[in-house]
N, C-alpha and C. Protein backbone atom coordinates (compact mmCIF):
# COMPACT_ATOMS: atom_id res chain seq x y z
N UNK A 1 0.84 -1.18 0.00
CA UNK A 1 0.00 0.00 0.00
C UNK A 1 0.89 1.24 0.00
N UNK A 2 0.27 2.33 -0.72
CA UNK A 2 1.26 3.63 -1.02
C UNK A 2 1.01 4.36 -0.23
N UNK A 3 1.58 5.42 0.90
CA UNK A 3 1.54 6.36 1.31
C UNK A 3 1.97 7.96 1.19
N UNK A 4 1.42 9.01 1.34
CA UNK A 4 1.33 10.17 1.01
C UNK A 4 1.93 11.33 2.05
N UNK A 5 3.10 11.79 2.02
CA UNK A 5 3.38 12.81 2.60
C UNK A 5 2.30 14.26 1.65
N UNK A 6 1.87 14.81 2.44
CA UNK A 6 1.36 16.20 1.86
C UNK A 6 1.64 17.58 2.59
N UNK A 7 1.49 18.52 2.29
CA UNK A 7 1.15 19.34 2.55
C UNK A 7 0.64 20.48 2.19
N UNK A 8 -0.64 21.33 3.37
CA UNK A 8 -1.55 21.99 2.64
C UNK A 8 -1.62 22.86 3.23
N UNK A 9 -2.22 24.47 2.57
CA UNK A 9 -1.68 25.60 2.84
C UNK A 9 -3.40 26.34 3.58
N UNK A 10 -3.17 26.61 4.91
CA UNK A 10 -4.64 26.78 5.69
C UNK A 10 -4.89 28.10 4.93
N UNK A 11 -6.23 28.43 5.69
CA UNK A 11 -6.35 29.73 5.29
C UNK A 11 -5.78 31.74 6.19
N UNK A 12 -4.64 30.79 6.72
CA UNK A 12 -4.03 32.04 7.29
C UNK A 12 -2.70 31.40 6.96
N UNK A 13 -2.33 31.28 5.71
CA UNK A 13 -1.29 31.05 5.24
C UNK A 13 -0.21 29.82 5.83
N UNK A 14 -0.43 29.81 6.85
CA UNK A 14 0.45 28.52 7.51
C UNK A 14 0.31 27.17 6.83
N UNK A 15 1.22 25.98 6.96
CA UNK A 15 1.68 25.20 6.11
C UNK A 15 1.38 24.13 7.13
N UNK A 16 0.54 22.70 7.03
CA UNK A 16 0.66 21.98 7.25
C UNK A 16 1.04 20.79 6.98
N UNK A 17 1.99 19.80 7.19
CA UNK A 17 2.48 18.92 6.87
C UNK A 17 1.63 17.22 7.42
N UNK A 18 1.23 16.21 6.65
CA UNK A 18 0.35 15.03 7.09
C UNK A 18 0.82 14.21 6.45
N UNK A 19 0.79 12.60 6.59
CA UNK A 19 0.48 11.40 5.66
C UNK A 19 -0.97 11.02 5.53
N UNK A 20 -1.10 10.59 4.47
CA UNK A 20 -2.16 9.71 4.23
C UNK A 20 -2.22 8.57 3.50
N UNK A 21 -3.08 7.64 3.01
CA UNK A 21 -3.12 6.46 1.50
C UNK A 21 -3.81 6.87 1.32
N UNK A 22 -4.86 7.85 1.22
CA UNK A 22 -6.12 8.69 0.32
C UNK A 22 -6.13 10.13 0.58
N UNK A 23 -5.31 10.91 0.25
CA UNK A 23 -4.80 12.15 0.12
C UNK A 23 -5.95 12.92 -0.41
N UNK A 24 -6.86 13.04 -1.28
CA UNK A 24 -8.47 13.10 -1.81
C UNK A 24 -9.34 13.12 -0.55
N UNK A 25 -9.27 12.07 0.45
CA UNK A 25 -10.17 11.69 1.37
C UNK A 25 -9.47 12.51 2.45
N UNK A 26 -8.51 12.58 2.89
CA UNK A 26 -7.80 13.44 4.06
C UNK A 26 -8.51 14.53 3.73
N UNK A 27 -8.12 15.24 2.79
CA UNK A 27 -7.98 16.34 2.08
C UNK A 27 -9.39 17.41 2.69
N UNK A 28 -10.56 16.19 1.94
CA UNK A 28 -12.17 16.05 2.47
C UNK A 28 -12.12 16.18 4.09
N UNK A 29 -11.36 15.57 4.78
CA UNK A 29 -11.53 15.64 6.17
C UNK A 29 -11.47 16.67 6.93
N UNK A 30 -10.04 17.39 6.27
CA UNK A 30 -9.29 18.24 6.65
C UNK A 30 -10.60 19.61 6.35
N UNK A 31 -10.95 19.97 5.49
CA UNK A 31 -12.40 20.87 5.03
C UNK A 31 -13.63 20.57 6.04
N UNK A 32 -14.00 19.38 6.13
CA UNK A 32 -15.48 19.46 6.49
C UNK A 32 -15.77 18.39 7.71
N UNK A 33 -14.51 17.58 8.26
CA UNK A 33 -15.15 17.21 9.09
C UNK A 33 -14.34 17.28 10.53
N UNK A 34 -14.97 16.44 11.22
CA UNK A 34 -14.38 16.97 13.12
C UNK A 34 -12.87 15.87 12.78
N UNK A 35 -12.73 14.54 11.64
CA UNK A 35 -11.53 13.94 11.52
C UNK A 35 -10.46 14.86 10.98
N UNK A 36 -10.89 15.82 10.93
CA UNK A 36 -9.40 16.72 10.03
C UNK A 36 -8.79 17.05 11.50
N UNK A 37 -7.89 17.39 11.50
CA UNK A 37 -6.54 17.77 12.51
C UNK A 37 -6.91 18.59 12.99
N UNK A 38 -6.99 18.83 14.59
CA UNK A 38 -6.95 20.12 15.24
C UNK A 38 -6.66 21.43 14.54
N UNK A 39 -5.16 21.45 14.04
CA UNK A 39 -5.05 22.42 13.56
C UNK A 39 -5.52 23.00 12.23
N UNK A 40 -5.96 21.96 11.60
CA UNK A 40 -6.50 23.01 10.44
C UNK A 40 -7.80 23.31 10.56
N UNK A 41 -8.82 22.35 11.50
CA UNK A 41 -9.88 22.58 11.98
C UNK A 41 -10.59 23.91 12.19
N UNK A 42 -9.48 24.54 12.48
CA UNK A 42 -9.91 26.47 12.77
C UNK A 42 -9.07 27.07 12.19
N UNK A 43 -8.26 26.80 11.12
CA UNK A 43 -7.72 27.24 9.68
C UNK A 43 -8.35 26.77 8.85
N UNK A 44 -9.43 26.23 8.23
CA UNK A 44 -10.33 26.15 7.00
C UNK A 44 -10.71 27.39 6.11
N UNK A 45 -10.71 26.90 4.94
CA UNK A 45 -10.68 25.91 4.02
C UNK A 45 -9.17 25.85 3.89
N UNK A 46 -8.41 24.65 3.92
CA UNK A 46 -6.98 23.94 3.15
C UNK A 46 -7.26 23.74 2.06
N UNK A 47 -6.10 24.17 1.51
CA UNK A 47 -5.64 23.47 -0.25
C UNK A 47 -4.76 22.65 -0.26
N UNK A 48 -4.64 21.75 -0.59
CA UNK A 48 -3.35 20.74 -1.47
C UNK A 48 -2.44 21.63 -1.97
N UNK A 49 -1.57 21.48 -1.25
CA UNK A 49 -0.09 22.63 -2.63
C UNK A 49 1.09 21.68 -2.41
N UNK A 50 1.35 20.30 -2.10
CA UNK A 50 2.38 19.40 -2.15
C UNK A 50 2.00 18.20 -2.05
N UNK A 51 2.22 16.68 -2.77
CA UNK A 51 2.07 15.28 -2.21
C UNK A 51 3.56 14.99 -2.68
N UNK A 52 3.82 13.89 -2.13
CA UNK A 52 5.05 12.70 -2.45
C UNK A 52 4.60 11.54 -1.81
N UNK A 53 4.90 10.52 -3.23
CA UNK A 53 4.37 9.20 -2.32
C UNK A 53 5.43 8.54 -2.08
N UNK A 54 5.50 7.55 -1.19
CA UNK A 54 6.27 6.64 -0.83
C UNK A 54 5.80 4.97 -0.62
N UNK A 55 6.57 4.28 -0.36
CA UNK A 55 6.69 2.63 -0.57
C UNK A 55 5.98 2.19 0.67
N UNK A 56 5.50 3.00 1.96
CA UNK A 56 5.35 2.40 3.26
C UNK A 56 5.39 3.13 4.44
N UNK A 57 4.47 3.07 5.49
CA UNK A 57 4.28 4.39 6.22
C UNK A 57 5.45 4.47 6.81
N UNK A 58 6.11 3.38 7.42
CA UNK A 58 7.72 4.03 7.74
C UNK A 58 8.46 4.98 7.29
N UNK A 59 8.48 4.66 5.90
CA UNK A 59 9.55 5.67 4.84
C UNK A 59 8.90 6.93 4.93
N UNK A 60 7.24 7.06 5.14
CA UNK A 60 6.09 8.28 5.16
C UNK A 60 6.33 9.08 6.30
N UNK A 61 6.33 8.14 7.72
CA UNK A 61 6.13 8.74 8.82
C UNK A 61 8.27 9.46 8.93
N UNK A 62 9.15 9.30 8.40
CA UNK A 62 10.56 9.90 8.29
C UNK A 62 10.41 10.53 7.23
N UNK A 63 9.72 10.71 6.01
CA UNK A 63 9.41 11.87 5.61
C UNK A 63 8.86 13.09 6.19
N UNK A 64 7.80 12.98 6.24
CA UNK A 64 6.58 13.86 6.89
C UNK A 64 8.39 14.46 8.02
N UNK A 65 8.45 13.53 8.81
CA UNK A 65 9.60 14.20 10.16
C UNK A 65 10.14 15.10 9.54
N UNK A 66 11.22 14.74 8.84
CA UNK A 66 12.21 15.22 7.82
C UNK A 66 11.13 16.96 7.64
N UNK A 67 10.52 16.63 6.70
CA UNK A 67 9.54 17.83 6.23
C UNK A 67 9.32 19.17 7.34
N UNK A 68 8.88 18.65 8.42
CA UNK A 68 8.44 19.37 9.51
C UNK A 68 9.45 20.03 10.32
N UNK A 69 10.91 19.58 9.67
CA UNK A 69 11.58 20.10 10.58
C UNK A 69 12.16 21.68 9.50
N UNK A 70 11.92 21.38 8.24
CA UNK A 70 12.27 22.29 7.62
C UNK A 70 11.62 23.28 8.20
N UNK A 71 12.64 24.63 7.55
CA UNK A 71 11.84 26.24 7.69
C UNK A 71 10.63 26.33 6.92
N UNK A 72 9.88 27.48 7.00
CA UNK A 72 9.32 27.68 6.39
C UNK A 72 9.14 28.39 4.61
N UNK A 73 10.79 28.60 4.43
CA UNK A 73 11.27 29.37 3.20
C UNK A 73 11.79 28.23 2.51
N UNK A 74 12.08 26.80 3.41
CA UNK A 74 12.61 25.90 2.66
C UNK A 74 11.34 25.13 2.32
N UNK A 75 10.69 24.93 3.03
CA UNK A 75 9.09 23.97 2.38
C UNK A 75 8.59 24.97 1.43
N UNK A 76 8.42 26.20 1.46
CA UNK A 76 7.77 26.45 -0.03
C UNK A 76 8.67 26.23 -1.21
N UNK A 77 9.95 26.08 -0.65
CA UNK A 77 10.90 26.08 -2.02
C UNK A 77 10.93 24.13 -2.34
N UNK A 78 10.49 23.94 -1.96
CA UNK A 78 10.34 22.29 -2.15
C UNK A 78 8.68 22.46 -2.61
N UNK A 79 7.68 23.02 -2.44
CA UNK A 79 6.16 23.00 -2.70
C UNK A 79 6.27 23.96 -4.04
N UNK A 80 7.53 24.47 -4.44
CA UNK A 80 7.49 25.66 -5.62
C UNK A 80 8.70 24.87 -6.47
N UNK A 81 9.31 23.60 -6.36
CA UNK A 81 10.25 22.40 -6.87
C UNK A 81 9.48 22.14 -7.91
């Protein structure tokens, strides 16, 4: 099964970083329901502005890490790659 590093841009500009295997369905969560993440929960509406898939949530969940630790001038320059 494939997994999805993403990340999506709230509506006060801040950048959130997630995995998923249905990046479409997160996506949906993240908008309209109480399963989307605390934090974007009261940053709605999110957009999609990055995915990368990977082989396995291991390799996903040290992505996503990796990701989160970047700045914020370096994730848009990887979301603008």
């Amino acid at each position: 099964m494939a997994y999805f590093v993403y990340i999506l841009k709230c509506s006060d500009e801040t950048l959130y970083t997630g995995i998923a295997t249905d990046v479409d369905r997160r996506l949906a969560e993240h908008n309209t329901s109480v399963k989307g993440a605390k934090y974007t929960r009261v940053r709605r509406p999110v957009s999609l502005v990055y995915t990368e898939e990977l082989i396995d949530r291991s390799s996903a969940c040290k992505r996503e890490y990796a990701i989160k630790q970047l700045k914020r001038k370096e994730k848009l320059e990887l979301i603008n790659a």
